[in-house]
PDB file of N, CA and C in Angstrom:
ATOM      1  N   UNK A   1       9.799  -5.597  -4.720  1.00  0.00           N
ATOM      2  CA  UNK A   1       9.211  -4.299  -4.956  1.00  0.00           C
ATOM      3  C   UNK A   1       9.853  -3.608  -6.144  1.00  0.00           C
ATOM      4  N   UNK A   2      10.847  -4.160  -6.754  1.00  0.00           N
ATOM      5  CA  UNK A   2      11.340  -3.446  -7.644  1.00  0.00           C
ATOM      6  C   UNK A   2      11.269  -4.292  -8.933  1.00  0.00           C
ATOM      7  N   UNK A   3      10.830  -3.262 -10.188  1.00  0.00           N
ATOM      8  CA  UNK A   3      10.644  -3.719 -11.051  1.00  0.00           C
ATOM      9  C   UNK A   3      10.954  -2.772 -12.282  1.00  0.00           C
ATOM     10  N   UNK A   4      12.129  -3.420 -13.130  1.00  0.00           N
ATOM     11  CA  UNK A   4      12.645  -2.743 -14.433  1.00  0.00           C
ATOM     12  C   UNK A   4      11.727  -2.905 -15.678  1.00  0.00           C
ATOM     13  N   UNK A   5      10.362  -3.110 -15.593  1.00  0.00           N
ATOM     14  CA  UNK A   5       9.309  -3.539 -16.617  1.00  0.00           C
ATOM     15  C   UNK A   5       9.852  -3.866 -17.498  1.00  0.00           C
ATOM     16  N   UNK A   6      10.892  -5.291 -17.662  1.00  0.00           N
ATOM     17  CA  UNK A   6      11.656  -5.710 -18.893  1.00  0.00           C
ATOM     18  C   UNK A   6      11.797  -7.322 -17.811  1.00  0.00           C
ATOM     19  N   UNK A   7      12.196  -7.861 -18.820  1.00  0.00           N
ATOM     20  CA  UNK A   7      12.365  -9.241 -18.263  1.00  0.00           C
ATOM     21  C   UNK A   7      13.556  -9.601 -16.800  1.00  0.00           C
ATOM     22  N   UNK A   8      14.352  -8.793 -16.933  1.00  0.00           N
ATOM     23  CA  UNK A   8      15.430  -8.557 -15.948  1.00  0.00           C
ATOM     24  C   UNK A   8      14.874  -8.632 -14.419  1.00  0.00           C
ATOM     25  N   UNK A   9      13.832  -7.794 -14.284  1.00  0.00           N
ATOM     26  CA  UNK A   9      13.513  -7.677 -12.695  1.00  0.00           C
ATOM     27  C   UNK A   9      11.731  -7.467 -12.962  1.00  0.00           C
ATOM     28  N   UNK A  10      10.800  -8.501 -13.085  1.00  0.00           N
ATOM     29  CA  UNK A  10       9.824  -8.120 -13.308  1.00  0.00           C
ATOM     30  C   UNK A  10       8.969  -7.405 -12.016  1.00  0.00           C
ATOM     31  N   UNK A  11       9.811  -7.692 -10.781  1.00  0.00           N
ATOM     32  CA  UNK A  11       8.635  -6.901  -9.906  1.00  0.00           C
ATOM     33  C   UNK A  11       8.490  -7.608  -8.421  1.00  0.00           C
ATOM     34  N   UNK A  12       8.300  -7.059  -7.182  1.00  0.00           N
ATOM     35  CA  UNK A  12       8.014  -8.167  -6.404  1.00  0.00           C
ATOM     36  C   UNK A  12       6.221  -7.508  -6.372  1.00  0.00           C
ATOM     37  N   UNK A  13       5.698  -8.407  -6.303  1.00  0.00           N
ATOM     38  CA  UNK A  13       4.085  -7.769  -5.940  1.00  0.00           C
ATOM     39  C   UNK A  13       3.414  -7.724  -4.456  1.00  0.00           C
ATOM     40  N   UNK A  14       4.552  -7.244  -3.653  1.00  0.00           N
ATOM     41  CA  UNK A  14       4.125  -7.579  -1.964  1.00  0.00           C
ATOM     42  C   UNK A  14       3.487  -5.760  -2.072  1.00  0.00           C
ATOM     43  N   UNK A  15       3.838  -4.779  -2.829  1.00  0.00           N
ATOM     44  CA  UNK A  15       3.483  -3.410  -2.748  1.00  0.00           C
ATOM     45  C   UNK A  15       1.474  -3.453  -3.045  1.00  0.00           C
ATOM     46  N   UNK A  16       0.955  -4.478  -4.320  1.00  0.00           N
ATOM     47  CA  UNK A  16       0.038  -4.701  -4.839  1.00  0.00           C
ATOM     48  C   UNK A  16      -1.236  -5.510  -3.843  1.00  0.00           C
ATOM     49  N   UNK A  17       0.098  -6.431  -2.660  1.00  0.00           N
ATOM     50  CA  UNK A  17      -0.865  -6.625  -2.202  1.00  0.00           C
ATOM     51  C   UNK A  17      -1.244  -6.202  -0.774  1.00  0.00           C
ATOM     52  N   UNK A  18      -0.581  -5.372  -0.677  1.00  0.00           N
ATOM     53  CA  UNK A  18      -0.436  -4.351   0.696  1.00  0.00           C
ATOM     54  C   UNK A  18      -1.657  -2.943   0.167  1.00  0.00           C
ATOM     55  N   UNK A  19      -1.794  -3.279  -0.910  1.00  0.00           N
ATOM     56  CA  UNK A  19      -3.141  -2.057  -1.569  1.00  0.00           C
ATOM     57  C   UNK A  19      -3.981  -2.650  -1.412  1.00  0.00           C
ATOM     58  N   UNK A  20      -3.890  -3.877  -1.448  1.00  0.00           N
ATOM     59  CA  UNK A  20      -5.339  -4.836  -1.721  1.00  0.00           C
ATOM     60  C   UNK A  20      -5.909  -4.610  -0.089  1.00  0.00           C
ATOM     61  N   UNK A  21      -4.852  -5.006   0.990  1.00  0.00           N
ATOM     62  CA  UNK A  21      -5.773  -4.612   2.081  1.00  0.00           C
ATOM     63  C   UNK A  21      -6.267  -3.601   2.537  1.00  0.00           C
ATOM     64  N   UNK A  22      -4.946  -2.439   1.943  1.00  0.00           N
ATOM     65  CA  UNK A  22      -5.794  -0.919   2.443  1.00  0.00           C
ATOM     66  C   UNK A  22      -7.055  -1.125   1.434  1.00  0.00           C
ATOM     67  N   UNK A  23      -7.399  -1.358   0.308  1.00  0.00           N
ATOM     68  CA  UNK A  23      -9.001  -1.438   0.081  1.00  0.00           C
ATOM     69  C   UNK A  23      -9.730  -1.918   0.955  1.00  0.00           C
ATOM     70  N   UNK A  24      -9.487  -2.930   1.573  1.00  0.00           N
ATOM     71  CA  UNK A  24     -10.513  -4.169   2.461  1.00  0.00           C
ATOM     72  C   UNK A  24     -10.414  -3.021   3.495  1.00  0.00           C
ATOM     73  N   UNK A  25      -9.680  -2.622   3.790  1.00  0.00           N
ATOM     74  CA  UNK A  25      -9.782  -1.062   5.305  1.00  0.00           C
ATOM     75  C   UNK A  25     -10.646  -0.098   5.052  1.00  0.00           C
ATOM     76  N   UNK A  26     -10.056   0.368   4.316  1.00  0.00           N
ATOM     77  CA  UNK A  26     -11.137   1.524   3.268  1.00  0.00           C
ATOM     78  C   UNK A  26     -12.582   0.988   3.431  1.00  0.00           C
ATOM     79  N   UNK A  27     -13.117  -0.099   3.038  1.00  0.00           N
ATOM     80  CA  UNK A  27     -14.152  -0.731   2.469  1.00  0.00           C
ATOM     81  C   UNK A  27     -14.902  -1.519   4.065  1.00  0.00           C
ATOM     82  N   UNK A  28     -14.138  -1.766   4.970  1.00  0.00           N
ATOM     83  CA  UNK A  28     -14.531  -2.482   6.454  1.00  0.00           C
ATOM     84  C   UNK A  28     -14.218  -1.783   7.526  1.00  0.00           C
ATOM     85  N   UNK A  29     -13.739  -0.328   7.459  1.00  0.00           N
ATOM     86  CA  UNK A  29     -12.968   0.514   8.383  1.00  0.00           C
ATOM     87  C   UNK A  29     -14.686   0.904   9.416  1.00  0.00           C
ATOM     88  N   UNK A  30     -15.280   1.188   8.505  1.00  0.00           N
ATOM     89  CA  UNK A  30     -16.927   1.215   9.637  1.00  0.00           C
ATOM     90  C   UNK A  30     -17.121   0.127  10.433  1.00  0.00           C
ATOM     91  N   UNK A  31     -16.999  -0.576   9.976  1.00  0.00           N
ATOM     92  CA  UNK A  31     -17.783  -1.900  10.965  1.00  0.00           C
ATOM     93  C   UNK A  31     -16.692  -2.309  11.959  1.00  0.00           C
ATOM     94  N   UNK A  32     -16.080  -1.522  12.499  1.00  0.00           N
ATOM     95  CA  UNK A  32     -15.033  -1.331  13.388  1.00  0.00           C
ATOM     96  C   UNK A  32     -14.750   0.278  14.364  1.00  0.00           C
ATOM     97  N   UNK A  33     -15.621   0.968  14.011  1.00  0.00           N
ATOM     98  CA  UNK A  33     -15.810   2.119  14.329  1.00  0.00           C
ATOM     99  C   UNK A  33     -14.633   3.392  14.185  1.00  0.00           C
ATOM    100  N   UNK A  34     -14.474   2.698  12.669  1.00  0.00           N
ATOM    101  CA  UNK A  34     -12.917   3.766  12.273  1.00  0.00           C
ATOM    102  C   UNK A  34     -13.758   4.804  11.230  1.00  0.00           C
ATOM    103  N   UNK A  35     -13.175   5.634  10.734  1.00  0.00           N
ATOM    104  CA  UNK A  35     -13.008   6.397   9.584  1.00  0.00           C
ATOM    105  C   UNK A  35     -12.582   5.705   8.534  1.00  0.00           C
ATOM    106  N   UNK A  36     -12.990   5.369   7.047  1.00  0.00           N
ATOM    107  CA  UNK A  36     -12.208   5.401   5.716  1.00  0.00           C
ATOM    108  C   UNK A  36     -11.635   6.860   5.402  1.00  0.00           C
ATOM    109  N   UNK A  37     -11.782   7.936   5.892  1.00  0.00           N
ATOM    110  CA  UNK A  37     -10.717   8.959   5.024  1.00  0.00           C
ATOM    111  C   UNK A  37      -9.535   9.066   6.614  1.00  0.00           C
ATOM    112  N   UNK A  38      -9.177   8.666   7.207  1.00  0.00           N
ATOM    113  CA  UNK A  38      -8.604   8.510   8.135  1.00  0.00           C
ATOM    114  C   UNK A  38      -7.493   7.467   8.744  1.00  0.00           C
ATOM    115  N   UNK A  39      -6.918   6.820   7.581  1.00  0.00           N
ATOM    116  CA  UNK A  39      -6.462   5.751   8.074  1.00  0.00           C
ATOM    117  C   UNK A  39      -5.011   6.053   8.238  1.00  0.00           C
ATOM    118  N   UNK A  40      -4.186   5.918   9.083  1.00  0.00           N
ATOM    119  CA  UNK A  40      -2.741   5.815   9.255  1.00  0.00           C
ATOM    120  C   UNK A  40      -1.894   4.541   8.657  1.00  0.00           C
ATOM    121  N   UNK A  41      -0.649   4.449   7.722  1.00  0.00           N
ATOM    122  CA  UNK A  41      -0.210   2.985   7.746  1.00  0.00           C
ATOM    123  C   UNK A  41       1.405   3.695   8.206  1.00  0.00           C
ATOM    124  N   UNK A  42       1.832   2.936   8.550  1.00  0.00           N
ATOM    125  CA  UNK A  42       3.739   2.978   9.465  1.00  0.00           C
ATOM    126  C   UNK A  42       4.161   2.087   9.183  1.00  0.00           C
ATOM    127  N   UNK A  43       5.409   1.943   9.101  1.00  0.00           N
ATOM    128  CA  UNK A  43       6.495   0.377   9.116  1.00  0.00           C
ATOM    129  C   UNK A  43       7.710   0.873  10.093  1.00  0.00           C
ATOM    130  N   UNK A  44       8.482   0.103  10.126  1.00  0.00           N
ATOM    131  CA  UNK A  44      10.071   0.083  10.875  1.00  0.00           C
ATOM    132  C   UNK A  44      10.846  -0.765   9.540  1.00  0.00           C
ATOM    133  N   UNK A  45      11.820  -0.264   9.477  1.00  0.00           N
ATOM    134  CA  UNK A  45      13.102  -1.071   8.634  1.00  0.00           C
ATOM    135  C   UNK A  45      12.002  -0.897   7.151  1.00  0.00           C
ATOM    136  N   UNK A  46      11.897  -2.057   6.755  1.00  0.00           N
ATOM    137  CA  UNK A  46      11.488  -2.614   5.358  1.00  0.00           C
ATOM    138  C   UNK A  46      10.128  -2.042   5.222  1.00  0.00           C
ATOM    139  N   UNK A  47       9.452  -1.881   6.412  1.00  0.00           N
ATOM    140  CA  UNK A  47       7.758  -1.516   6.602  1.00  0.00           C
ATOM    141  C   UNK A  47       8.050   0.099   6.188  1.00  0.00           C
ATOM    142  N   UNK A  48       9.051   0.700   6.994  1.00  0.00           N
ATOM    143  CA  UNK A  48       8.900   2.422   6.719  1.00  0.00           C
ATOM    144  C   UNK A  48       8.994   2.068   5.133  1.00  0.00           C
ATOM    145  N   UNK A  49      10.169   1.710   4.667  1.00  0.00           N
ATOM    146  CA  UNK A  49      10.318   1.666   3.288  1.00  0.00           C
ATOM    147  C   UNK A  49       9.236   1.533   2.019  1.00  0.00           C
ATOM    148  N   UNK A  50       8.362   0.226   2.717  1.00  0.00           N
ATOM    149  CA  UNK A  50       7.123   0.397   2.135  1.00  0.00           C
ATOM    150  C   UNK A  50       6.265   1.613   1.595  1.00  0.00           C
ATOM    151  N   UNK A  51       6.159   2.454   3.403  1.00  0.00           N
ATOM    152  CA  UNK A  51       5.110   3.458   3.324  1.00  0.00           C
ATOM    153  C   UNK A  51       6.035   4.321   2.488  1.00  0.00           C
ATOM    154  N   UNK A  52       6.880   4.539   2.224  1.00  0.00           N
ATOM    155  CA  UNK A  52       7.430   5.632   1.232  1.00  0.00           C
ATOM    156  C   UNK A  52       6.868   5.634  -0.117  1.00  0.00           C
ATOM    157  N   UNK A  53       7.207   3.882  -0.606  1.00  0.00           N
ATOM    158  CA  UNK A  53       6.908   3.727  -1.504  1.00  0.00           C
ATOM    159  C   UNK A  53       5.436   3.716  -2.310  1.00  0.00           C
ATOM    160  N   UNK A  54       4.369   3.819  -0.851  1.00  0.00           N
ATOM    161  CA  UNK A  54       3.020   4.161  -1.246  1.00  0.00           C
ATOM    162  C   UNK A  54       3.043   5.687  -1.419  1.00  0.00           C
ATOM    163  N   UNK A  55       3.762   6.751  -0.857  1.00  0.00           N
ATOM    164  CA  UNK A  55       3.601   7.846  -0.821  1.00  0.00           C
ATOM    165  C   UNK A  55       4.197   8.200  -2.168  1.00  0.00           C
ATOM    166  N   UNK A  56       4.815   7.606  -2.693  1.00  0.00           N
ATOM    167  CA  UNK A  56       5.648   7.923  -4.329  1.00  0.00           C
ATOM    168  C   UNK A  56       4.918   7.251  -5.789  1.00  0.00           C
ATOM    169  N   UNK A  57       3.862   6.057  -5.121  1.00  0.00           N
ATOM    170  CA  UNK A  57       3.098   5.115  -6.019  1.00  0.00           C
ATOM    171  C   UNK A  57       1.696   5.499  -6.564  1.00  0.00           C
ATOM    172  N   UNK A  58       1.831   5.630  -7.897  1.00  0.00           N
ATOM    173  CA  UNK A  58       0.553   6.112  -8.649  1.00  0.00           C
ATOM    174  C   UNK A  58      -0.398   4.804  -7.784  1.00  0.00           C
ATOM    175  N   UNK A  59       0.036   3.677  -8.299  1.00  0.00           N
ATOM    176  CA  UNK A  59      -0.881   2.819  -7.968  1.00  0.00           C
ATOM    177  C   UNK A  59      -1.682   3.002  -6.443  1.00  0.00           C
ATOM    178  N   UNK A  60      -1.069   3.828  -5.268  1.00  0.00           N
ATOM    179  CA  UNK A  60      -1.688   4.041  -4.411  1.00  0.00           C
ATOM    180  C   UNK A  60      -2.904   5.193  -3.745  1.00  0.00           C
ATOM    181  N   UNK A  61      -2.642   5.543  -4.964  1.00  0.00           N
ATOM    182  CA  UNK A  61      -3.284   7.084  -4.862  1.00  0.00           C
ATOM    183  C   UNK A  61      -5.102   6.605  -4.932  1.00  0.00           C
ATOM    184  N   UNK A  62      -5.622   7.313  -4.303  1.00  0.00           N
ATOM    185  CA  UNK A  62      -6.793   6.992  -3.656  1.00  0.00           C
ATOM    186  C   UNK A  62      -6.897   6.173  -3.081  1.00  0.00           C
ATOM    187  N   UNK A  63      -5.910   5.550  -2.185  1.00  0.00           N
ATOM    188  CA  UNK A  63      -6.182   4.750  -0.873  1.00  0.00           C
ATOM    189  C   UNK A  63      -5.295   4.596  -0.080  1.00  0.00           C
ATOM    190  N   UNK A  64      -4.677   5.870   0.301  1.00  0.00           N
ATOM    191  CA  UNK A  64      -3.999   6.755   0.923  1.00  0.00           C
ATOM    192  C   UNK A  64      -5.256   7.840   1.590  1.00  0.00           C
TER     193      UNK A  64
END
């Protein structure tokens, strides 16, 4: 998850693809009888850490 946009630490992309499914939620949350503006995500340990990092991430913004 961390990335110095320089060759040193290019990035882990587990944040990129933890967006990719909140789209597929967003996008399949009906055909399950949910809400898309309604969705909750949580972690424990490494998972809370995650959701922080969506709450601080441009890249997450509108699918939140």
């Amino acid at each position: 998850f961390l990335s110095t946009e320089d060759a040193s630490a290019r990035g882990n992309y587990g944040l990129l693809d933890q967006i990719l499914a909140l789209k597929w939620v967003k996008n399949n949350i009906m055909a399950f009888g949910g809400n898309a503006s309604d969705v909750t995500i949580f972690g424990n340990s490494a998972g809370g850490a995650c959701v922080g990092l969506h709450l601080i991430s441009p890249m997450s913004r509108g699918k939140r």
